[in-house]
Protein backbone atom coordinates (compact mmCIF):
# COMPACT_ATOMS: atom_id res chain seq x y z
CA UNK A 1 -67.73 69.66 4.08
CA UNK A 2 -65.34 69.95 0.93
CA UNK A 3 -63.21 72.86 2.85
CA UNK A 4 -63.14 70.01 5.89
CA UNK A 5 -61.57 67.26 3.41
CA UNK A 6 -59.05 69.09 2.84
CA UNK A 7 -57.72 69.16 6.20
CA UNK A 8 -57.89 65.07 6.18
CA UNK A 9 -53.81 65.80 7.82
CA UNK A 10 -51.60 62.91 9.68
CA UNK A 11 -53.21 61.83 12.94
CA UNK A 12 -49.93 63.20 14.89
CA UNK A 13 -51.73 66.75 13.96
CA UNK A 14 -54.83 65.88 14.30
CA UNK A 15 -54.15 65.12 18.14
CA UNK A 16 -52.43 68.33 19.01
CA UNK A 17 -55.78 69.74 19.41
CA UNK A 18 -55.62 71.31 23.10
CA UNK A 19 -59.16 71.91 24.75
CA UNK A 20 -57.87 72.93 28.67
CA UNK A 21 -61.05 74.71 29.34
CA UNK A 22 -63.61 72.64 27.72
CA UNK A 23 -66.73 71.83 30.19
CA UNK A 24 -66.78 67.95 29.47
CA UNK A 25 -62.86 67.72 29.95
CA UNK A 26 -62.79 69.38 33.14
CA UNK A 27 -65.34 67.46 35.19
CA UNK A 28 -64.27 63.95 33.26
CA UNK A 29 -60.73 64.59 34.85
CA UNK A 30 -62.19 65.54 38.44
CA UNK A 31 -62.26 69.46 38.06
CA UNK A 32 -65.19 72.31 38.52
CA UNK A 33 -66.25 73.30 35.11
CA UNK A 34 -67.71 76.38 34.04
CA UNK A 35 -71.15 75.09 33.42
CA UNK A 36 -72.57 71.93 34.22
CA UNK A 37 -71.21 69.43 30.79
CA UNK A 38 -73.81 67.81 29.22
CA UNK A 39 -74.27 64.90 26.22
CA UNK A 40 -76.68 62.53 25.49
CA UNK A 41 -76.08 58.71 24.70
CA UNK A 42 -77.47 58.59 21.28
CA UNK A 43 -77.77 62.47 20.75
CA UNK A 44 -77.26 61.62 17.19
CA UNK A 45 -80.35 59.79 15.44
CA UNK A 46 -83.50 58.69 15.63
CA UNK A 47 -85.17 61.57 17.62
CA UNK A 48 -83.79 64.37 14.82
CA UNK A 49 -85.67 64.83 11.60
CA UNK A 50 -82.66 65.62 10.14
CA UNK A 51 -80.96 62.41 10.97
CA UNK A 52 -83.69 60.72 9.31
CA UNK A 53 -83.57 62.56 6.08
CA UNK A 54 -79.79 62.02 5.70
CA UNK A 55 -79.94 58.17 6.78
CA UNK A 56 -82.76 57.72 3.96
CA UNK A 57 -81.91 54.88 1.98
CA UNK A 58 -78.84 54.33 3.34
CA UNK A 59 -77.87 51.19 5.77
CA UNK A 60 -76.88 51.72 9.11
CA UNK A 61 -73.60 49.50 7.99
CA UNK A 62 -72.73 51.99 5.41
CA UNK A 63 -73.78 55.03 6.88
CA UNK A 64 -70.99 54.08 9.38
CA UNK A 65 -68.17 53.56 6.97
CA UNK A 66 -68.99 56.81 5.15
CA UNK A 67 -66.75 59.34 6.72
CA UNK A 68 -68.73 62.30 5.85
CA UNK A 69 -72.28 61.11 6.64
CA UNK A 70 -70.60 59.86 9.98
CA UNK A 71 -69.48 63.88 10.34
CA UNK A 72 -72.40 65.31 9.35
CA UNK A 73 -75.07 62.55 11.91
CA UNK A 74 -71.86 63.46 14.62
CA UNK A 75 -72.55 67.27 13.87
CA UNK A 76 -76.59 67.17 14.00
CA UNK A 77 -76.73 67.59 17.86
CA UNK A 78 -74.12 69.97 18.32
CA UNK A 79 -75.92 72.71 16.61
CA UNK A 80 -79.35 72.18 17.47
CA UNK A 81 -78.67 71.61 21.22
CA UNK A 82 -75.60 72.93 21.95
CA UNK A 83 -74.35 69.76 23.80
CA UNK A 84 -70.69 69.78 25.45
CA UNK A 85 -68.90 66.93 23.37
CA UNK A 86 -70.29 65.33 20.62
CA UNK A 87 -70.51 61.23 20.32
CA UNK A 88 -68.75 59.91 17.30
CA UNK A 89 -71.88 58.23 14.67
CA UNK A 90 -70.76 54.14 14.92
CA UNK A 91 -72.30 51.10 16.15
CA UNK A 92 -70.42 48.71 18.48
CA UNK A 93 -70.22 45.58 15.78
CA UNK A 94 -68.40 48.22 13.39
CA UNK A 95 -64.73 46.70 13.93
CA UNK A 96 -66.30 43.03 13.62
CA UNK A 97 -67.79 44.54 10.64
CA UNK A 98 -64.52 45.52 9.93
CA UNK A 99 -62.44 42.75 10.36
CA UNK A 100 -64.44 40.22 8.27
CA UNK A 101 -67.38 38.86 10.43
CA UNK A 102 -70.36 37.97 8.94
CA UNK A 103 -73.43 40.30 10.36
CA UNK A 104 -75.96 43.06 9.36
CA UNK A 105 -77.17 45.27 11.19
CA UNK A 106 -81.39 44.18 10.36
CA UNK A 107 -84.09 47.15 11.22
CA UNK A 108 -86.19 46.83 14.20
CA UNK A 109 -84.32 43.57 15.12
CA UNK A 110 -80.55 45.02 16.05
CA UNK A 111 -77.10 43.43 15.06
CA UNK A 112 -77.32 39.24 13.45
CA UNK A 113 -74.69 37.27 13.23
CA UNK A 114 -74.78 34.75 10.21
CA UNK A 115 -72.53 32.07 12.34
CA UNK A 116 -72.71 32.36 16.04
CA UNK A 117 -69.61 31.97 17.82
CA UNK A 118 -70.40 29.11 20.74
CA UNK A 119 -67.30 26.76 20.36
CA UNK A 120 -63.57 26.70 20.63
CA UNK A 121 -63.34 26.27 16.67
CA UNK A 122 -65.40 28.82 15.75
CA UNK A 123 -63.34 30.71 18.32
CA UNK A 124 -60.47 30.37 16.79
CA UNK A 125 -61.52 31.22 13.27
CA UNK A 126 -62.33 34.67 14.70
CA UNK A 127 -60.38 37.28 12.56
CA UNK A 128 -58.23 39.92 13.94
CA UNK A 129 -58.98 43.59 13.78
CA UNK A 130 -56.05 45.63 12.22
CA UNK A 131 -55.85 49.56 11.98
CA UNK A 132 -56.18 49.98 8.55
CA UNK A 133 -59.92 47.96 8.39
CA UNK A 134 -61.26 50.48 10.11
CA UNK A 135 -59.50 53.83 8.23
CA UNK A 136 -63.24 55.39 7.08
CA UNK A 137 -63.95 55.41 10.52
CA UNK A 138 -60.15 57.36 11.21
CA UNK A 139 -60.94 59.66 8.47
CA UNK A 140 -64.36 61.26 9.93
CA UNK A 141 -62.44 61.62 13.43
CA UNK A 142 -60.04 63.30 11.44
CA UNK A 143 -62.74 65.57 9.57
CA UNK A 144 -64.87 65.78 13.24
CA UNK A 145 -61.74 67.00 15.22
CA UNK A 146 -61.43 69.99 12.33
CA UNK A 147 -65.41 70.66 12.05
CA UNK A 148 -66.01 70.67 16.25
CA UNK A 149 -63.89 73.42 17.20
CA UNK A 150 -63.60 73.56 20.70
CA UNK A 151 -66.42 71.03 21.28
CA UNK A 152 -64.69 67.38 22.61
CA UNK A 153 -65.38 64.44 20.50
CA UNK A 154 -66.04 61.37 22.52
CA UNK A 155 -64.52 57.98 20.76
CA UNK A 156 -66.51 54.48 21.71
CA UNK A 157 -66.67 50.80 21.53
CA UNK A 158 -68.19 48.17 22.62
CA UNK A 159 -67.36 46.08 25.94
CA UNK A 160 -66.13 42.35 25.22
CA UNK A 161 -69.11 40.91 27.33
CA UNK A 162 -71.26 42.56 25.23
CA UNK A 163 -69.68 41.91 21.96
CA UNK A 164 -69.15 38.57 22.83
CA UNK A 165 -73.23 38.15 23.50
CA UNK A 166 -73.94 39.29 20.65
CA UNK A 167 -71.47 37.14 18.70
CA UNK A 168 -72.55 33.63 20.80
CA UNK A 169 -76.44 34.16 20.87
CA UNK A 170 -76.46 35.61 17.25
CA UNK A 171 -78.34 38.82 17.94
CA UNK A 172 -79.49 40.86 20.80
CA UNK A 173 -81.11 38.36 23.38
CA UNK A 174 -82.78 39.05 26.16
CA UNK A 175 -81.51 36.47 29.40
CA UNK A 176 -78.29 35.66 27.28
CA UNK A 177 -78.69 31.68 28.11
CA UNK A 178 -75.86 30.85 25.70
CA UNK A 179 -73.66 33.22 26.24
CA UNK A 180 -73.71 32.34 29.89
CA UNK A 181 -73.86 28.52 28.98
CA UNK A 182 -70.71 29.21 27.05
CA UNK A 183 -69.02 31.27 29.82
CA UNK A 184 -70.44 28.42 32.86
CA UNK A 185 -69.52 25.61 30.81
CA UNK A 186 -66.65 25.79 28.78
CA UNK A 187 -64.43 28.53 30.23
CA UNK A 188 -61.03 28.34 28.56
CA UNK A 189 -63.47 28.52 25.62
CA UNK A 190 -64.90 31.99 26.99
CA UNK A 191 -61.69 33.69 28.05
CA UNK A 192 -60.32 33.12 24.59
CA UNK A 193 -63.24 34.87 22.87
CA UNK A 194 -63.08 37.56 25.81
CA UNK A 195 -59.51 38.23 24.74
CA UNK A 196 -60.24 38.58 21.03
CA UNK A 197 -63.14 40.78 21.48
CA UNK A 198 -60.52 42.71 23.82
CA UNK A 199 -58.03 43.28 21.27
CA UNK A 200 -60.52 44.18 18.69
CA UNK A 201 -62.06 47.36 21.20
CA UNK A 202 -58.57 48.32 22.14
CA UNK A 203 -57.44 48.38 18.34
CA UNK A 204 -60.34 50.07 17.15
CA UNK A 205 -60.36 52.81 20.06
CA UNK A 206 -56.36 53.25 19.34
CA UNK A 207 -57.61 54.17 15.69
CA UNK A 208 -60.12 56.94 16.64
CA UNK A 209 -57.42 58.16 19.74
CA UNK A 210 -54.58 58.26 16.72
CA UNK A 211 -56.82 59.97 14.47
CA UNK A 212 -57.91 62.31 17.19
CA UNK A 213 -60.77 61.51 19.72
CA UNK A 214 -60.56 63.67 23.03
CA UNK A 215 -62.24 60.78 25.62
CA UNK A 216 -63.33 57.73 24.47
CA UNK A 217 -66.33 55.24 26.19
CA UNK A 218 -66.33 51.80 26.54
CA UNK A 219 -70.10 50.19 26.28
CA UNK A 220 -70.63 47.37 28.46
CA UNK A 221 -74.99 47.55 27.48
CA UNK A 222 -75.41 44.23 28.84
CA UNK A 223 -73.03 43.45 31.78
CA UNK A 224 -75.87 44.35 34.07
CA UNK A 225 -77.17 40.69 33.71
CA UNK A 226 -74.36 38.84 35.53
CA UNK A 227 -73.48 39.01 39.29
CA UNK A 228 -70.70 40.63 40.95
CA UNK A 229 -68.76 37.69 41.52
CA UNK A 230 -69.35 36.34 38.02
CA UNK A 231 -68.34 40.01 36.32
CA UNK A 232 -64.85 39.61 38.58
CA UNK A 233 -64.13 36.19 37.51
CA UNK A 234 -65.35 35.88 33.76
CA UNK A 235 -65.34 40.37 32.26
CA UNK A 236 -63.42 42.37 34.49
CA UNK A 237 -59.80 41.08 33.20
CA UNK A 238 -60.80 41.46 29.89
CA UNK A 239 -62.26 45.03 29.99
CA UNK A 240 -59.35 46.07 32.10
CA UNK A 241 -57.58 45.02 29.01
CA UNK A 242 -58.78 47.47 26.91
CA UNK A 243 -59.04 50.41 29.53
CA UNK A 244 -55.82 50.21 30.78
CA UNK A 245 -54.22 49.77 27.31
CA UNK A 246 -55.69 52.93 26.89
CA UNK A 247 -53.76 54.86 29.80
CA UNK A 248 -51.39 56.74 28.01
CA UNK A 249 -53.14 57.90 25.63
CA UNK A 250 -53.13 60.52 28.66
CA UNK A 251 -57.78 61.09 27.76
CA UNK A 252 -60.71 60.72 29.77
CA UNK A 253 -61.91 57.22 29.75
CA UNK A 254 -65.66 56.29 30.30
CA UNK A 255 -67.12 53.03 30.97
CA UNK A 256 -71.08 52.29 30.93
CA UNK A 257 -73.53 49.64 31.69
CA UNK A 258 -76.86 49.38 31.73
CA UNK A 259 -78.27 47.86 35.10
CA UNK A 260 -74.67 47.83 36.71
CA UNK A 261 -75.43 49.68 40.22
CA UNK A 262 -74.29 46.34 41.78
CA UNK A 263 -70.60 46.80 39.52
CA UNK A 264 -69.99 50.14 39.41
CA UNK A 265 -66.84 49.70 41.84
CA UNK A 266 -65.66 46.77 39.74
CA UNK A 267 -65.79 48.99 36.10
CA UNK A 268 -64.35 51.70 38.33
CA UNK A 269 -61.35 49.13 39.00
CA UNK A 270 -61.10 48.22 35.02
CA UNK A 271 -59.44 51.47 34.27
CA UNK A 272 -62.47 53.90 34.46
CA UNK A 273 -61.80 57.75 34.91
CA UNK A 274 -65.56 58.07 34.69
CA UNK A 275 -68.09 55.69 35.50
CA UNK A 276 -71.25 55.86 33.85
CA UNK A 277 -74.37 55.34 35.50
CA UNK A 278 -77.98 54.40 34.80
CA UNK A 279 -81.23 56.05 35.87
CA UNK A 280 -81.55 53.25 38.54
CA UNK A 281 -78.95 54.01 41.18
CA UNK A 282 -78.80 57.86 42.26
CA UNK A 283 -75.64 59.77 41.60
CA UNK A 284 -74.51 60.27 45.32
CA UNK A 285 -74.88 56.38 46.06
CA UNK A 286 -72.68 56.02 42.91
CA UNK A 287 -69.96 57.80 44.01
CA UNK A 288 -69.59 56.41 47.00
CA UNK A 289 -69.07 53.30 45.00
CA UNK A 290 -66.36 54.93 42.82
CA UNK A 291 -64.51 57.25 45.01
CA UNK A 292 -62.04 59.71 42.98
CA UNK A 293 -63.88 58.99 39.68
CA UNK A 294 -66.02 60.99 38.18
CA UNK A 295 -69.38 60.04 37.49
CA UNK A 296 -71.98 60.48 34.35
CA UNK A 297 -75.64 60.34 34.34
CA UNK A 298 -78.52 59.80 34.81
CA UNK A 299 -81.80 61.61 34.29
CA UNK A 300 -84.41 58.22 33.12
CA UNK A 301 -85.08 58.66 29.14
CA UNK A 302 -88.24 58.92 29.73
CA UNK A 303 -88.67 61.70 32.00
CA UNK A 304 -87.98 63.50 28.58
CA UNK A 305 -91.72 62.96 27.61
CA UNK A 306 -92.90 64.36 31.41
CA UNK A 307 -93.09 68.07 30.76
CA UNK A 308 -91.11 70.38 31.83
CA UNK A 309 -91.53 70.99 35.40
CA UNK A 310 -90.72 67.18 35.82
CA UNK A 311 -87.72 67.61 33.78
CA UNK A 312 -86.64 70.57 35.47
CA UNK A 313 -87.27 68.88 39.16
CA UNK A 314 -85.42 66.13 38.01
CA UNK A 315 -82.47 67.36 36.45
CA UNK A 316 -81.82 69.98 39.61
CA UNK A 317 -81.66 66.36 41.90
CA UNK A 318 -79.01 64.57 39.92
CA UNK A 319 -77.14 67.69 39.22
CA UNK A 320 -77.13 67.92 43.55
CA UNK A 321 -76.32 64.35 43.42
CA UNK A 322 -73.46 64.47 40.85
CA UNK A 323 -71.82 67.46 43.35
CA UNK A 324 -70.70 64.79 45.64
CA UNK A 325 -68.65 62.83 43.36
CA UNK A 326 -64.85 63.77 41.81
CA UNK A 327 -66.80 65.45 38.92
CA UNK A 328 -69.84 64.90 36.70
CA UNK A 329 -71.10 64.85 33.44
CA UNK A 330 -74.70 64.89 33.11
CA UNK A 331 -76.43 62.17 30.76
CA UNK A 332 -79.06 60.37 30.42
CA UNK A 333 -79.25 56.97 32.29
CA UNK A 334 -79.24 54.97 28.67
CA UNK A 335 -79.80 56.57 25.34
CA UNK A 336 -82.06 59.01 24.12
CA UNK A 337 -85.22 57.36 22.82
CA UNK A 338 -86.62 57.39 18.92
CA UNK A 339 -89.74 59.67 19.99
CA UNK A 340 -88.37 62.23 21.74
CA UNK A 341 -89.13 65.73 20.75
CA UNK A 342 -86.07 67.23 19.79
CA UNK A 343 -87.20 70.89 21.33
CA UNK A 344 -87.13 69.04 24.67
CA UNK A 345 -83.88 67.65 24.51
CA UNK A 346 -82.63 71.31 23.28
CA UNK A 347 -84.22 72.68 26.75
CA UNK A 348 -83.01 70.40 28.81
CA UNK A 349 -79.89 71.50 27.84
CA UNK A 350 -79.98 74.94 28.81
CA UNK A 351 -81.95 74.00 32.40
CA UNK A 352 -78.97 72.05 33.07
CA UNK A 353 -76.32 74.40 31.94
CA UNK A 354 -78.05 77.36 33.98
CA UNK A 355 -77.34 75.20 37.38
CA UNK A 356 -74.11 75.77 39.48
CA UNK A 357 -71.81 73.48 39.44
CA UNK A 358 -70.04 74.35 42.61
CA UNK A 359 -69.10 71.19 44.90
């Protein structure tokens, strides 16, 4: 790590980084890789021992604003599974974090907010996001972008919808009653929160693409909970906000849900290169939704605990699937869950990366 530091260099540098051949590159722009690209949502964490003995005694809050535990967590998957990009080690409330709102991240609960936001005062009281807030997170981009080699690093942040829920129910909720109360009821209220949470995800993912990010994905977890016609109306202008302030940057752009089959064409229309998809709506269906995109997904998390011969059944249908669409990425449909065996997720790997990826 010390002979890393010392290529902390300017961003500009940092970004001339040129990966033309790299497996995850190629099918997020629409093109035939070598090898079938693969990376897990939440590679890095719970499921890896060594994750666990590095986080010890250390907050999730802090481990996040420590550039070189953020490298080292980001690292951890690369070498034990040899996965096609790595996942930069955040949370999505980092750049609230950052910018002066009040929460903690609180074990086996999720993110809590010490004020909820559910008014047009506390709206406005919202502070601004600026570059410099969120610099530790710069620097380990900067240290991950020398340490990777010619393995992509995938920027992220989190969705305004699902920012915003978090920020108006005051920790993760489950039918998000006040956060729709707040976007039903008072709506000039909710399109001015939208926009500030938009700002803040384009500013921070600007950081991490400045410091030297090679695709970056935008987290909508829990847009999946509103209808199509409510998504157009009250998210959709403000995530387009962030993707397409993001266009020439000239990188891959991804955009998830969880429980979105019924919006994939709509986050396709925010700005989407790549459209993420869950474990609930097969690949082929997908991109019919999204044609020219590329899509990414979606073996179920927890087909990882079914043995092998499931695993490799199920993995040869959604790489199939994926053929039909402008390119794919192979994922999971969410994130890799804390009790996976690690040696699983390692073979998995290889199964998929011994499978053609000829269209």
């Amino acid at each position: 790590m010390a002979d890393a530091m010392t290529e902390l260099i300017t961003p500009a540098a940092a970004r001339r980084r040129s990966l033309p051949t790299a497996p995850f590159l190629v099918a997020a722009r629409g093109g035939v890789p070598d090898r079938v690209p693969v990376w897990f949502m939440r590679q890095a964490g719970r499921s890896l021992p060594e994750y666990r003995a590095l986080r010890a005694g250390t907050a999730m809050l802090a481990a996040c604003f420590d550039p070189a535990m953020v490298t080292e967590v980001t690292l951890q998957p690369v070498r034990r599974h040899g996965v096609d990009a790595a996942i930069l080690f955040s949370d999505i409330v980092v750049p609230l974090v950052a910018a002066g709102v009040d929460l903690d991240i609180v074990p086996g609960t999720g993110p809590v907010v010490a004020a909820p936001v559910r008014d047009a005062k506390a709206v406005a009281a919202l502070p601004r996001l600026h570059a410099h807030q969120v610099d530790a997170v710069a620097d380990a981009v900067r240290l991950l972008t020398v340490e990777l080699g010619r393995t992509p690093l995938i920027g992220f942040a989190g969705a305004p919808f699902t920012l915003a829920s978090y920020l108006v129910e005051g920790g993760p909720s489950r039918n998000h009653e006040r956060t729709k109360a707040l976007m039903y009821g008072d709506p000039v209220t909710w399109h001015a929160l939208l926009d500030n949470l938009a700002d803040t995800a384009l500013e921070f993912l600007r950081a991490q693409i400045a410091a030297g990010v090679d695709a970056v994905q935008l987290f909508d977890s829990w847009a999946g909970a509103l209808s199509l016609r409510d998504y157009r109306e009250f998210v959709l202008p403000h995530s387009t906000k962030v993707l397409s302030g993001l266009a020439d940057a000239g990188i891959p752009r991804v955009h998830f849900g969880v429980g979105t089959g019924h919006l994939l064409g709509a986050m396709r229309e925010a700005g989407a290169d790549v459209v993420g998809v869950d474990w609930r709506t097969p690949l082929d269906v997908a991109a019919r939704a999204v044609p020219g995109a590329a899509v990414q997904g979606n073996l179920d998390p927890a087909a990882l605990f079914a043995g092998d011969d499931v695993l490799r059944r199920e993995v040869t249908r959604i790489v199939a699937e994926g053929r039909s669409a402008a390119g794919h990425v192979f994922n999971l449909g969410h994130g890799v869950l804390p009790d996976t065996d690690p040696d699983v997720i390692t073979r998995t790997v290889a199964f998929a990366h011994s499978l053609s990826t000829q269209r």
